[in-house]
Protein backbone atom coordinates (compact mmCIF):
# COMPACT_ATOMS: atom_id res chain seq x y z
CA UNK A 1 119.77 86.78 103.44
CA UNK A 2 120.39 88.97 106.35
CA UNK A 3 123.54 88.41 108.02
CA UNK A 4 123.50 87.70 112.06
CA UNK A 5 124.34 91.70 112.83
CA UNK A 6 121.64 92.70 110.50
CA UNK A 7 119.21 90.48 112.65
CA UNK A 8 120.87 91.49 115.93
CA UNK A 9 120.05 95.39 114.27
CA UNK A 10 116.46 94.21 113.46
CA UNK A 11 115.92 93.00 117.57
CA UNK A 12 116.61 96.81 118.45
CA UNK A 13 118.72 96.65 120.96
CA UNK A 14 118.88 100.13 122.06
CA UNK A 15 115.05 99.74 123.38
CA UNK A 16 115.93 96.41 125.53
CA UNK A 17 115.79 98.95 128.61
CA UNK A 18 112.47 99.41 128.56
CA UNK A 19 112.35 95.76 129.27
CA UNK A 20 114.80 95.73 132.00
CA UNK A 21 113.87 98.64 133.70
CA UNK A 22 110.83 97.14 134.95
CA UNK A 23 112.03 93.97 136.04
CA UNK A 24 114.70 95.85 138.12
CA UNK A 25 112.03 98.39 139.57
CA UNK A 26 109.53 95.38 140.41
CA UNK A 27 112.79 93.52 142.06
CA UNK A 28 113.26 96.66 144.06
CA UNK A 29 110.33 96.60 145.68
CA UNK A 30 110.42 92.94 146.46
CA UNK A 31 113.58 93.48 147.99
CA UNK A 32 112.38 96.25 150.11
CA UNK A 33 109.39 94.04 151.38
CA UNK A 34 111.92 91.15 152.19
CA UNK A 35 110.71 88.73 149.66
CA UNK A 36 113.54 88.58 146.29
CA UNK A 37 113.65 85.09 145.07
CA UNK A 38 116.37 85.86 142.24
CA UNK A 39 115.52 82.89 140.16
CA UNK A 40 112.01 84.29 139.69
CA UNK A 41 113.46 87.61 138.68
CA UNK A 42 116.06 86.37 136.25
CA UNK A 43 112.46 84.35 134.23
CA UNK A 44 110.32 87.96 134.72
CA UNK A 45 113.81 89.05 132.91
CA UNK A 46 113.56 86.40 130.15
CA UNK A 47 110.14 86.96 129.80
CA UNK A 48 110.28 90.80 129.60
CA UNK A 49 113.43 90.96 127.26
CA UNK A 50 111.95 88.15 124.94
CA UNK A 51 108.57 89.96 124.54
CA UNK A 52 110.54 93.28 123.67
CA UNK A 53 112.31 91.62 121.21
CA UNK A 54 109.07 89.29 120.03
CA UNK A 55 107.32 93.04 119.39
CA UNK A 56 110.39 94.47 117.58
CA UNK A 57 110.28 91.52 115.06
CA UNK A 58 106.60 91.43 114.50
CA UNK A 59 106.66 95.59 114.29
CA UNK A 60 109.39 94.71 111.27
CA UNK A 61 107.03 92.48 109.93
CA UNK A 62 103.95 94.24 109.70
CA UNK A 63 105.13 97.67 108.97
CA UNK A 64 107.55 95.67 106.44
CA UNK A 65 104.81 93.90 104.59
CA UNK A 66 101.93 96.91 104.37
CA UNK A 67 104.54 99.46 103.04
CA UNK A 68 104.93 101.55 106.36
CA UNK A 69 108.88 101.61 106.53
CA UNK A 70 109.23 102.23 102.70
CA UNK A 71 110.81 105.27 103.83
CA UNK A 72 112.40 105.84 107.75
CA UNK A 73 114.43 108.01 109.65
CA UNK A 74 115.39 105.31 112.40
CA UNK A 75 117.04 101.99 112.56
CA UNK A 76 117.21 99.56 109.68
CA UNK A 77 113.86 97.48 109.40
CA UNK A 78 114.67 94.11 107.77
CA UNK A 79 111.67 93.37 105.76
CA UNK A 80 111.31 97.29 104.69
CA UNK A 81 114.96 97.33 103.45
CA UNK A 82 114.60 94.22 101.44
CA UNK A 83 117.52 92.29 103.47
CA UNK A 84 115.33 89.51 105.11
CA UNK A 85 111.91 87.95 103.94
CA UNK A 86 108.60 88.52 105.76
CA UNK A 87 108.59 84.68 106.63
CA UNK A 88 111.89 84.65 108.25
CA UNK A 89 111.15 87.91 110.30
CA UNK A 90 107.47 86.37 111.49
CA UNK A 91 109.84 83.22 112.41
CA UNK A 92 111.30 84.92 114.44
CA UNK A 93 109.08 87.09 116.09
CA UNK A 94 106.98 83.92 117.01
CA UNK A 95 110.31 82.63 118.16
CA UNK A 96 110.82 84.93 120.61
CA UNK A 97 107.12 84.93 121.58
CA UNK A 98 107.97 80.79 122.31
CA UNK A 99 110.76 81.58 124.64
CA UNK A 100 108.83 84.03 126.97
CA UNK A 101 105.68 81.65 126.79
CA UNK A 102 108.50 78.79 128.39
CA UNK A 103 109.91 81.38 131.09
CA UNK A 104 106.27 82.66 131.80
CA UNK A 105 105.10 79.46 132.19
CA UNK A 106 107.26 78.36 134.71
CA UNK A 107 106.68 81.45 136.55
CA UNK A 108 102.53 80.64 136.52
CA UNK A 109 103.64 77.27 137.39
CA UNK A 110 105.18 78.53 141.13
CA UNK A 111 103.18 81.39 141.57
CA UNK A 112 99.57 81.20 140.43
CA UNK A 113 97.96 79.87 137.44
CA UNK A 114 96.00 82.82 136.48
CA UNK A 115 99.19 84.38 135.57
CA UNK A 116 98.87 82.59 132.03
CA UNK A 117 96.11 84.68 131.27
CA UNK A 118 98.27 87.77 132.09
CA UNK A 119 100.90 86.25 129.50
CA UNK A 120 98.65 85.15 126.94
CA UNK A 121 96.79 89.12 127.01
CA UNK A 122 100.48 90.41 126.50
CA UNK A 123 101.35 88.37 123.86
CA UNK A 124 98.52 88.91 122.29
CA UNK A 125 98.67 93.10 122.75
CA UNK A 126 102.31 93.00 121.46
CA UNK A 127 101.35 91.31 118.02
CA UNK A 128 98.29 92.91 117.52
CA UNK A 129 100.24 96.35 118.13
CA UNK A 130 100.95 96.63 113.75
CA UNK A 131 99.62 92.85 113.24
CA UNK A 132 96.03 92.05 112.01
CA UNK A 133 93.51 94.20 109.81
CA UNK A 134 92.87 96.75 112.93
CA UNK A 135 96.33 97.06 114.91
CA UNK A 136 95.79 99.02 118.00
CA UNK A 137 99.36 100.89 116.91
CA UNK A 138 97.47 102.75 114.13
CA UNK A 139 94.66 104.34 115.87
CA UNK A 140 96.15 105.86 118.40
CA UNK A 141 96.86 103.52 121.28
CA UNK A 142 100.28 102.57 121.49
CA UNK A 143 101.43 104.83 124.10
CA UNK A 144 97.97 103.00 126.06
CA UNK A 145 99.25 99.92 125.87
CA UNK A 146 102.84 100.14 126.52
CA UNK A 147 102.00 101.89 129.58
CA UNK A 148 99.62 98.79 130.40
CA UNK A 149 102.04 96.20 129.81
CA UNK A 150 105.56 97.72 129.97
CA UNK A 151 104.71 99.45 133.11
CA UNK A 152 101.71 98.17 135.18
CA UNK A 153 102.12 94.60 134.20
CA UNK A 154 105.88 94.23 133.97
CA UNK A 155 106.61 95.87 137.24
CA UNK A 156 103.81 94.57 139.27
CA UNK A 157 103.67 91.33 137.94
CA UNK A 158 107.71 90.89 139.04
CA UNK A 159 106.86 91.95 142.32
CA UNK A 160 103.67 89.69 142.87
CA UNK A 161 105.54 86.39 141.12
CA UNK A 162 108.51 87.35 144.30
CA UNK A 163 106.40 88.30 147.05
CA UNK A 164 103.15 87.21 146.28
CA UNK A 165 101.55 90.05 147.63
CA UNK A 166 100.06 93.59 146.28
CA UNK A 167 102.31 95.99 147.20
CA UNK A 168 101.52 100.03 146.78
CA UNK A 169 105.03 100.97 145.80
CA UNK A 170 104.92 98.52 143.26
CA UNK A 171 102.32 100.89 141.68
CA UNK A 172 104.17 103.72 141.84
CA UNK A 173 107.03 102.38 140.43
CA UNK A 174 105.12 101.01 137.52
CA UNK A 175 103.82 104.31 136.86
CA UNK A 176 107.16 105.62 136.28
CA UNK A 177 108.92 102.83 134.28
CA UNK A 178 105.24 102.85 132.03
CA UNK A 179 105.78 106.95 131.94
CA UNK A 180 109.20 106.89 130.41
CA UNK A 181 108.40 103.74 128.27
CA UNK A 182 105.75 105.98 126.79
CA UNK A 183 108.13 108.71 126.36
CA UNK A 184 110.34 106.72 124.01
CA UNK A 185 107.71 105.74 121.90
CA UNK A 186 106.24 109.42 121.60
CA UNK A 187 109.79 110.39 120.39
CA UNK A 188 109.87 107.65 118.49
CA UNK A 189 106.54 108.69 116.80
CA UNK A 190 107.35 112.09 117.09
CA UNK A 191 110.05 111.46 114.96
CA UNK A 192 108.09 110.07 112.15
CA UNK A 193 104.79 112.18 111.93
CA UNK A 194 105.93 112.65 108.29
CA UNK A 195 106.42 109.56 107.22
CA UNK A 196 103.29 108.40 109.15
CA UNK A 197 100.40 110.76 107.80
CA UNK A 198 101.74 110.29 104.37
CA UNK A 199 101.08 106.46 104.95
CA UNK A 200 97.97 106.54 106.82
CA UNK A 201 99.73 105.29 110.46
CA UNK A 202 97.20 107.46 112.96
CA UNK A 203 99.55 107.14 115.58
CA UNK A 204 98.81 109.25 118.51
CA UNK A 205 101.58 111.72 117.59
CA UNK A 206 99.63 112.25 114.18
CA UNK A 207 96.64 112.56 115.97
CA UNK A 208 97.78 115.56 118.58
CA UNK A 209 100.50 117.04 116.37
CA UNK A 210 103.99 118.20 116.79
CA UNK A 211 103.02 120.45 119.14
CA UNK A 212 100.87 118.57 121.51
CA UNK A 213 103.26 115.99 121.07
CA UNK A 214 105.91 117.65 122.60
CA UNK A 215 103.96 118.65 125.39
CA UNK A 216 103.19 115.15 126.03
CA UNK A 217 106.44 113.72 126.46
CA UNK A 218 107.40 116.63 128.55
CA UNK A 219 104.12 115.73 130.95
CA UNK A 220 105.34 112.11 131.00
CA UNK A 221 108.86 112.88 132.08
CA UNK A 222 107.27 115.03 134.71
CA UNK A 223 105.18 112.27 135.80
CA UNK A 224 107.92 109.96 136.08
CA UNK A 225 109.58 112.35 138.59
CA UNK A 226 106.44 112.38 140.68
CA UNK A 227 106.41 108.81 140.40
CA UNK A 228 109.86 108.50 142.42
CA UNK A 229 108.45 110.68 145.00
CA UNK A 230 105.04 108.27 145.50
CA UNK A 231 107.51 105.49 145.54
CA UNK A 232 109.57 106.99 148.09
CA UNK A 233 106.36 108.00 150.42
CA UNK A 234 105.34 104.75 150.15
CA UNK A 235 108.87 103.26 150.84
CA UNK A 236 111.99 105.29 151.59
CA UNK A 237 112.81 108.71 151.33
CA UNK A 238 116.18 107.46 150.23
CA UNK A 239 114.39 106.37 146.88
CA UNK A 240 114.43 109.95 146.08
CA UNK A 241 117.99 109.52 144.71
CA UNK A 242 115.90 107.96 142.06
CA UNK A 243 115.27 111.82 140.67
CA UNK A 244 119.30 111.36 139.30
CA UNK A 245 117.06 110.07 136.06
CA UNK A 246 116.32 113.73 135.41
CA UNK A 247 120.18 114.13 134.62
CA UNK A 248 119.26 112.38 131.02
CA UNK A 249 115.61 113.13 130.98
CA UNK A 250 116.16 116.72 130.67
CA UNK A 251 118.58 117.36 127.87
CA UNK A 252 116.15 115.30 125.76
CA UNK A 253 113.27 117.21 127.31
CA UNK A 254 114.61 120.14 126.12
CA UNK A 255 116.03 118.99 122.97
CA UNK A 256 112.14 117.73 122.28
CA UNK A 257 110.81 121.16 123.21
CA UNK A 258 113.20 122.80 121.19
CA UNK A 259 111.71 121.54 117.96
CA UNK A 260 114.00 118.86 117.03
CA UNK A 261 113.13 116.55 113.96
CA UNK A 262 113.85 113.78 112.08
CA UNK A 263 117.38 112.34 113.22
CA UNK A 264 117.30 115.23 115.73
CA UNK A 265 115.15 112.92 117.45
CA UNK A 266 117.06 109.94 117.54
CA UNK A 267 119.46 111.00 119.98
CA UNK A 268 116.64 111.48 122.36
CA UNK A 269 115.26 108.28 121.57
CA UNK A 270 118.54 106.86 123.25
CA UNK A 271 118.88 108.90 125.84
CA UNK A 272 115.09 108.54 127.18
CA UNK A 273 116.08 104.60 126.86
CA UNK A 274 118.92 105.53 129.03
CA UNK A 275 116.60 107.38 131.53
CA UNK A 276 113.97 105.03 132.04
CA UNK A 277 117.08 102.54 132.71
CA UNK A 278 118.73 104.95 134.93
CA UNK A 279 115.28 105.59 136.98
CA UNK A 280 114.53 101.96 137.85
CA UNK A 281 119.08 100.89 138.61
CA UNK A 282 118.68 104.32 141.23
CA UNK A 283 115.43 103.10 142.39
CA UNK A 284 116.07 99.56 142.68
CA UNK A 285 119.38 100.07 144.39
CA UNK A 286 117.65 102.82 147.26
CA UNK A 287 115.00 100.01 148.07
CA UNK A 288 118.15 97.55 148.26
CA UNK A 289 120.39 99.48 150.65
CA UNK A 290 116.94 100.46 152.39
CA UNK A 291 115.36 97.74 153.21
């Protein structure tokens, strides 16, 4: 039986950014239009941070029971290391997926009731990433739909369930948060081209190659830095302090470029975690003191 850190491990903790970042960039812009209602944030928050977690569990649990983490670089998986049974993990995944279902809910509830749509597509996406006989995650389209859904949707959708409104900025700002989201999962898969052709994972990594690769996640840090200047024409040109990201985003650009593998990687996995993070706080806190 897997002991509480062991599950704690299994949740990933060091990609919960990707789920705050947007939240905080979406926030931003509400702020900077005049219309933050904080309680609405803090459930986009719960919903955001439980769906991260939801797609971490169900990830462990379908890699865990076709084979696929036999043999990793990264963190601990807890059905692939034996320590925790495929039932228990798909408990709680579907766990998790309940408690952003509640929170999302009661956002639809005071906004607008198409939002459970929205919810129910996401949900959806983020088990169907490894899960079913065709997961998305294996041909190729992961980096797709993260962008989709940890960058258009999480970002604009916290701005829209706060203001109400469509808001320009708020798609610029998604477009950088989704950018850097990508980037961590192109290390990520980077990382474990390997591992991943030996076991028949087509991820898009194994489809361009390491060399491609590299170039990718270089051109999506790059976007991300034009991203803070559309957010800032669109805004403030104070949001340009937002380009402080590049402080973390370019040691691992360069450490990515460089040819770094295997655990090489996994120091850049962190610190592109710590850049999207970084990106939305110095965004987030321009449209504050802007607005």
């Amino acid at each position: 039986m897997a002991s509480p850190a062991q599950w704690l491990a299994g949740a990933r903790p060091r990609t919960l950014p990707a789920a705050v970042s947007p939240v905080l960039a979406g926030t931003g812009v509400a702020a900077y239009v005049d219309s933050v209602v904080w309680w609405k944030a803090l459930l986009a928050l719960v919903v955001a941070l439980a769906l991260q977690v939801a797609v971490n569990y169900a990830n462990d649990y379908s890699d865990g029971i076709r084979g696929t983490d036999a043999d990793r670089v990264g963190p601990m998986r807890l059905v692939g290391s034996g320590v925790a049974s495929p039932a228990a993990v798909k408990r709680a995944a579907f766990l998790a997926f309940g408690v952003a279902a509640v929170a999302g809910l009661a956002l639809a509830a005071t906004t607008a009731w198409w939002l459970v749509a929205v919810g129910l597509v996401s949900v959806l996406a983020a088990w169907f990433y490894t899960g079913g006989s065709r997961p998305y995650g294996y041909l190729g389209l992961g980096e797709v739909m993260v962008f989709v859904f940890f960058g258009l949707v999480a970002v604009i959708g916290t701005t829209y369930v706060q203001t109400e409104t469509w808001e320009w900025a708020a798609l610029a700002a998604a477009v950088g948060v989704g950018a850097l989201a990508c980037a961590i999962l192109v290390a990520n898969n980077l990382r474990d081209i390997p591992t991943d052709t030996v076991t028949g994972k087509r991820t898009l990594a194994v489809v361009l190659g390491d060399r491609r690769t590299r170039r990718l996640y270089a051109a999506l840090v790059a976007a991300a830095a034009a991203a803070v200047v559309g957010v800032a024409a669109l805004t403030s040109w104070c949001a340009l302090i937002g380009l402080g990201f590049l402080l973390l985003a370019l040691p691992a650009t360069r450490t990515v470029l460089g040819g770094a593998t295997g655990p090489g990687l996994i120091r850049v996995l962190q610190q592109t975690g710590q850049a999207e993070l970084l990106w939305a706080v110095l965004v987030a806190a321009a449209l504050f003191a802007c607005s």
